[in-house]
N, C-alpha and C. Protein backbone atom coordinates (compact mmCIF):
# COMPACT_ATOMS: atom_id res chain seq x y z
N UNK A 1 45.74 3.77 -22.54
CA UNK A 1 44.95 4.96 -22.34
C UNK A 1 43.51 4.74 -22.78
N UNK A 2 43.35 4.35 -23.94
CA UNK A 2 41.84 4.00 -24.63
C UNK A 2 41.44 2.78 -23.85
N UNK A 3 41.78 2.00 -22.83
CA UNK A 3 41.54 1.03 -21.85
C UNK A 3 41.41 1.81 -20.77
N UNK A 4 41.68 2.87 -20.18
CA UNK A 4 41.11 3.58 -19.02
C UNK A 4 39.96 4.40 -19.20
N UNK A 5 39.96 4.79 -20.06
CA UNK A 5 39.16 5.25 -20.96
C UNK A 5 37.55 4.48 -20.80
N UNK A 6 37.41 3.99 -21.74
CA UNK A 6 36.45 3.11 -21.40
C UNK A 6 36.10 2.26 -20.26
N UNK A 7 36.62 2.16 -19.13
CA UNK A 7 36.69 1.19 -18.23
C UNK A 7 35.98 3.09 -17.22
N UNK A 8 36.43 4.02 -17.57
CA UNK A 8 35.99 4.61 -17.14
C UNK A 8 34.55 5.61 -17.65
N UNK A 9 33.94 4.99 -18.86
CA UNK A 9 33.16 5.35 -19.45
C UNK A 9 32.00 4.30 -19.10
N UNK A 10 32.65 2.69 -18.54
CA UNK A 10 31.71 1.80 -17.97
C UNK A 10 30.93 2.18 -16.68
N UNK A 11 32.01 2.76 -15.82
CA UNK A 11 31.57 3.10 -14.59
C UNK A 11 30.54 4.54 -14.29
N UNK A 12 30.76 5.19 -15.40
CA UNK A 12 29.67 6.33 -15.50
C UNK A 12 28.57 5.69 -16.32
N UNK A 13 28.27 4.65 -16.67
CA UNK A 13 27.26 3.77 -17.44
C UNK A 13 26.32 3.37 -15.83
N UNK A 14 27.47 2.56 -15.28
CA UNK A 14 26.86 1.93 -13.95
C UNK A 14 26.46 3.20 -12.88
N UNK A 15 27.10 4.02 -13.08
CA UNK A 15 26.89 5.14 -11.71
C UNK A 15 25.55 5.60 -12.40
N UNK A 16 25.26 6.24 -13.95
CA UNK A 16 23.97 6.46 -14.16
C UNK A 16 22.79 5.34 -13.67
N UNK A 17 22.95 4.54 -13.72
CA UNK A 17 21.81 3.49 -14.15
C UNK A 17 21.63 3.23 -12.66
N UNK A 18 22.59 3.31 -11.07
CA UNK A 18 22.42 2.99 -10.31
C UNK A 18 21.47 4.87 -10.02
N UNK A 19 21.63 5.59 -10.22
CA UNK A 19 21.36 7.23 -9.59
C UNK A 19 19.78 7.05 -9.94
N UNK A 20 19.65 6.85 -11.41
CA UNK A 20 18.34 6.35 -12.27
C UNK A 20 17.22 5.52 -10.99
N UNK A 21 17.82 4.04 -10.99
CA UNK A 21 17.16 3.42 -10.03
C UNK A 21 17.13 3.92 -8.78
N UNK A 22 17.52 4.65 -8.45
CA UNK A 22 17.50 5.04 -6.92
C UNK A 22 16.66 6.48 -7.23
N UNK A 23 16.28 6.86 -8.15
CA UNK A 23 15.41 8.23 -8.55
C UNK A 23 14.00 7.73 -8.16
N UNK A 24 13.61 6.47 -9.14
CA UNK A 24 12.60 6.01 -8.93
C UNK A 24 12.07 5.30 -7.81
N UNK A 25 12.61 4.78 -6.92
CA UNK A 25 12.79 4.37 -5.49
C UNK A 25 12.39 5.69 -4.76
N UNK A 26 13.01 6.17 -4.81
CA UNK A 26 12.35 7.56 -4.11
C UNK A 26 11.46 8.18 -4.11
N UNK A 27 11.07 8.67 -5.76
CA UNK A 27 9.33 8.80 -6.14
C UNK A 27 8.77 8.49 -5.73
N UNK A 28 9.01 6.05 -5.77
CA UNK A 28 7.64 5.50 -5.35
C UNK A 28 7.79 5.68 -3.90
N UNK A 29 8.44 5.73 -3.31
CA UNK A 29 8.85 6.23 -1.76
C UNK A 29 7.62 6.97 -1.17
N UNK A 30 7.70 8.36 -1.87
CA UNK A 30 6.98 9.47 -1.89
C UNK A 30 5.67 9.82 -2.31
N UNK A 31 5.29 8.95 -2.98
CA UNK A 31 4.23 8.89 -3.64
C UNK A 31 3.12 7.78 -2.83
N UNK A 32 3.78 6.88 -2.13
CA UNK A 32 3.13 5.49 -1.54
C UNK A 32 3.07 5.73 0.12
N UNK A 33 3.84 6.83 0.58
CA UNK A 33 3.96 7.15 2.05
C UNK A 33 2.91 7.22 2.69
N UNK A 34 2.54 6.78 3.96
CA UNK A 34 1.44 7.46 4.65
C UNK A 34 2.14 7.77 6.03
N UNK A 35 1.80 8.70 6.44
CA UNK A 35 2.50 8.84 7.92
C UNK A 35 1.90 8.25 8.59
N UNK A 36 2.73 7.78 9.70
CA UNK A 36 1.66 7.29 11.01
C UNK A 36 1.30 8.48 11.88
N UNK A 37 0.01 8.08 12.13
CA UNK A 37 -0.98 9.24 13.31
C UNK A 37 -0.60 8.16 14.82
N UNK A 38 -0.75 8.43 15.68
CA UNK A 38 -0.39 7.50 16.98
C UNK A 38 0.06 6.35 16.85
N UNK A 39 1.04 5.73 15.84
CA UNK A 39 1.31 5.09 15.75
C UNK A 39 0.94 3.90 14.66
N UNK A 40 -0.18 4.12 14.13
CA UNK A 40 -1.25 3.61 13.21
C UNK A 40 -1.42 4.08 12.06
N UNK A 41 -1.52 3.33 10.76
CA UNK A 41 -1.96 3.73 9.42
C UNK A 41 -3.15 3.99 9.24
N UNK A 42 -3.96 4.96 8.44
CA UNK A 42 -5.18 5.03 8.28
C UNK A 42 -5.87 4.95 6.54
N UNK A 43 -6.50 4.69 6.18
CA UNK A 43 -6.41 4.06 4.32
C UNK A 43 -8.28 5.13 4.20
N UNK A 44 -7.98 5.58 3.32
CA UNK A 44 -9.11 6.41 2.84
C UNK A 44 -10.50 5.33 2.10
N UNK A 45 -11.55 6.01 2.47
CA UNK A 45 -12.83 4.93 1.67
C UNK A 45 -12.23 4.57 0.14
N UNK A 46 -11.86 5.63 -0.68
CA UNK A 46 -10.95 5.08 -1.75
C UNK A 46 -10.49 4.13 -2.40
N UNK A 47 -9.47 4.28 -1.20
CA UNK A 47 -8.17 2.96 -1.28
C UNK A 47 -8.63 1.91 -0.73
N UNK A 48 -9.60 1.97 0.62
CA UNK A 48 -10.32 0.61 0.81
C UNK A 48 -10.76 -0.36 -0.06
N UNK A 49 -11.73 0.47 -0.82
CA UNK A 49 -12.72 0.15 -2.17
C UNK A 49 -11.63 -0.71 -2.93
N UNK A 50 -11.17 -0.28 -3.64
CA UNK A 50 -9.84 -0.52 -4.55
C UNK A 50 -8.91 -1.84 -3.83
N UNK A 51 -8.56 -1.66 -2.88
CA UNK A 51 -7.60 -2.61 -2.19
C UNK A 51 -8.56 -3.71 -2.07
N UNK A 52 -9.55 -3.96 -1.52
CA UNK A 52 -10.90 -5.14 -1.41
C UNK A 52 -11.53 -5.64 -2.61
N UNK A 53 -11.56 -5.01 -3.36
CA UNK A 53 -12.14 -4.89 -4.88
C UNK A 53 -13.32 -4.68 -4.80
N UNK A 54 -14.23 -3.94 -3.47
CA UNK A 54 -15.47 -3.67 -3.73
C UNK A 54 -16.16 -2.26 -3.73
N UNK A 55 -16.97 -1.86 -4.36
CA UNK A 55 -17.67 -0.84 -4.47
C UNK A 55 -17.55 0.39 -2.89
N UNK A 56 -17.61 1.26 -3.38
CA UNK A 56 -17.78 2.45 -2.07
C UNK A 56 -19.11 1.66 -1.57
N UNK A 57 -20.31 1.69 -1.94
CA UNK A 57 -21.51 1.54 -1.45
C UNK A 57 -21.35 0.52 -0.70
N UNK A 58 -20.58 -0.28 -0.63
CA UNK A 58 -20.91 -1.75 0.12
C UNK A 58 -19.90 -1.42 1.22
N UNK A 59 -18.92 -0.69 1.29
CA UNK A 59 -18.37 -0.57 2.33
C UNK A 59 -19.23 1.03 2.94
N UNK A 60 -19.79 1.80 2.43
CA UNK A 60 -21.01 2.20 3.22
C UNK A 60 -22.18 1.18 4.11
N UNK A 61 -22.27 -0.13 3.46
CA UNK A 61 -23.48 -0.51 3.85
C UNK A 61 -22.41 -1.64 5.05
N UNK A 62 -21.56 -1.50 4.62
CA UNK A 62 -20.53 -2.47 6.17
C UNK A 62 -20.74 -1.40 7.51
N UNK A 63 -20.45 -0.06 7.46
CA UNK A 63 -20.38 0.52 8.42
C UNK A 63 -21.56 1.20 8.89
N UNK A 64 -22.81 0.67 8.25
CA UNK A 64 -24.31 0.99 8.78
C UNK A 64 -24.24 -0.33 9.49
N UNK A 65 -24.15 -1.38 8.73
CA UNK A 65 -24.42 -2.54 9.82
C UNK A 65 -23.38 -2.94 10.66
N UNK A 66 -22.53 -2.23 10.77
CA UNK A 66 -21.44 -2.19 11.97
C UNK A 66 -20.56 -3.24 12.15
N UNK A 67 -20.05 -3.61 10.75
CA UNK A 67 -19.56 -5.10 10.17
C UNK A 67 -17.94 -4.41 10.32
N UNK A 68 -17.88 -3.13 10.29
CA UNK A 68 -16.29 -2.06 9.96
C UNK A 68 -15.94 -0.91 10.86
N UNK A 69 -15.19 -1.10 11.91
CA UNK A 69 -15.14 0.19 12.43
C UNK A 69 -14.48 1.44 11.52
N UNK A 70 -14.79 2.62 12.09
CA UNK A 70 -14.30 3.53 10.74
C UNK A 70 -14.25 4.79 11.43
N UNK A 71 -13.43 5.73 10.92
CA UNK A 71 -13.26 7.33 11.47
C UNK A 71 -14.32 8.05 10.50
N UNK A 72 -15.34 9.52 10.80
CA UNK A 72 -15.86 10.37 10.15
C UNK A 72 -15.08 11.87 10.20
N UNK A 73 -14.61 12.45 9.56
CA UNK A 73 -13.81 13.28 10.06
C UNK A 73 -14.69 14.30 8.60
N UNK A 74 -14.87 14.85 9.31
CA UNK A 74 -15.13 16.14 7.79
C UNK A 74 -15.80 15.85 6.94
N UNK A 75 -16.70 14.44 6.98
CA UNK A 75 -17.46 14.33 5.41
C UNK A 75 -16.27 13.13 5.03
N UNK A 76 -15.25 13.21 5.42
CA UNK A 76 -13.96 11.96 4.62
C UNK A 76 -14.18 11.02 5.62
N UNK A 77 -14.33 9.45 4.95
CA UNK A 77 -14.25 8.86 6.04
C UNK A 77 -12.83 7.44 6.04
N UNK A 78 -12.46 6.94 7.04
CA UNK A 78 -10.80 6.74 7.19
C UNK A 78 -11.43 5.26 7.92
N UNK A 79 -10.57 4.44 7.85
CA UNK A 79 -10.58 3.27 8.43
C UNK A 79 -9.07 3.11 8.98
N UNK A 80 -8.63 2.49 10.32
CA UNK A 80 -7.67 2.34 10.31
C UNK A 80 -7.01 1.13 9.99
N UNK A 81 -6.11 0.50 9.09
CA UNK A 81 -5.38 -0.41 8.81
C UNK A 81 -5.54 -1.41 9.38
N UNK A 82 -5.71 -1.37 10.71
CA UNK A 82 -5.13 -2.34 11.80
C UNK A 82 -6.23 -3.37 12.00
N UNK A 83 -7.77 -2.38 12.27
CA UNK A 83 -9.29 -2.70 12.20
C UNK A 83 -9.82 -3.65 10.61
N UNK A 84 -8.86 -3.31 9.69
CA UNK A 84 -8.78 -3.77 8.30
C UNK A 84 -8.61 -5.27 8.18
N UNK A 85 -6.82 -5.17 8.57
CA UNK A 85 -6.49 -6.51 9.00
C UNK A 85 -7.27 -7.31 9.75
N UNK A 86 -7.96 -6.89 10.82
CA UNK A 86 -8.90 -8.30 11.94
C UNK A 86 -9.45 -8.49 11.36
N UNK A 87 -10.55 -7.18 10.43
CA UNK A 87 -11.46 -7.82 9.61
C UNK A 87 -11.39 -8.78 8.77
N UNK A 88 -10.04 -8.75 8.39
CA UNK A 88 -10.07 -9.95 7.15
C UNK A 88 -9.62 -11.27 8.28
N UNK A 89 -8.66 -11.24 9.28
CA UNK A 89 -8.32 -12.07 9.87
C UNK A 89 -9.62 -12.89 10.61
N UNK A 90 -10.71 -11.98 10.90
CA UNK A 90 -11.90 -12.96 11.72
C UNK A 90 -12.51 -13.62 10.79
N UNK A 91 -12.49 -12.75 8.78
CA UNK A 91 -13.40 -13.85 8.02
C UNK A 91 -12.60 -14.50 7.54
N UNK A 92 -11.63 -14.95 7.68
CA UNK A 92 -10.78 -15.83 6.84
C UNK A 92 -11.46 -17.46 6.95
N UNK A 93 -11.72 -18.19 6.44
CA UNK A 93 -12.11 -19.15 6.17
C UNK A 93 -11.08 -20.46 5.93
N UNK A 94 -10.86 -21.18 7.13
CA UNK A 94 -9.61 -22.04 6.69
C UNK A 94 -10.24 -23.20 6.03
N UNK A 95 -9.03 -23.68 4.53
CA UNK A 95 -9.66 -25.18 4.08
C UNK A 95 -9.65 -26.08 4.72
N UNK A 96 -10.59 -27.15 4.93
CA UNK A 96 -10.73 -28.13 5.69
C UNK A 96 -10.88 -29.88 4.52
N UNK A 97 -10.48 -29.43 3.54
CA UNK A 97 -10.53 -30.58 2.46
C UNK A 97 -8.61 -31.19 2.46
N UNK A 98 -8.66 -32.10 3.33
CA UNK A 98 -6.96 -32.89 3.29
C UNK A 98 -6.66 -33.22 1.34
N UNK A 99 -7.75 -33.79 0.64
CA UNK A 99 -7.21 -33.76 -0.45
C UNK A 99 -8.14 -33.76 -2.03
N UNK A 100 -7.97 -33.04 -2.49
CA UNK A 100 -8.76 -32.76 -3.94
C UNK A 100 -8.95 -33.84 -4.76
């Protein structure tokens, strides 16, 4: 009996700890979501900044010199994901040194 017992006091150990992890899975779920608009992600001047590691101002001064395409919607302005990616994909710089 004190062997079912505990064997069943293990499994409410494991059922917490699995409910637990799956709590927080969900949060970050919810918290990290962006919906898609036509199919496409769109990332706020913000998160640009932050994700690139550079200043708002310089990604202002990308989309004066027309280095970034970008949405103006209301004063907020949106880049879409996709326009993000080429950008980095056209400056990518491949090594050309066979050996150090």
């Amino acid at each position: 009996m004190a062997d079912k017992h505990k064997e069943q006091g293990q499994n409410l150990m494991e059922l917490s700890t699995t409910v637990e992890a799956m709590s927080k899975l969900i949060i970050d779920i919810a918290q990290n979501n962006r919906p898609l608009l036509g199919g496409e992600h769109y990332i706020s001047d913000a998160e640009l900044s932050a994700i690139l590691k550079i200043s708002r101002r310089t990604l202002q001064q990308w989309r004066t010199d027309g280095v970034i395409s970008f949405i103006m919607l209301g004063g907020k302005v949106l880049y879409k994901e996709s326009d993000v990616q080429g950008l980095l994909d056209t400056s990518y710089m491949k090594s050309f040194a066979t050996t150090i």
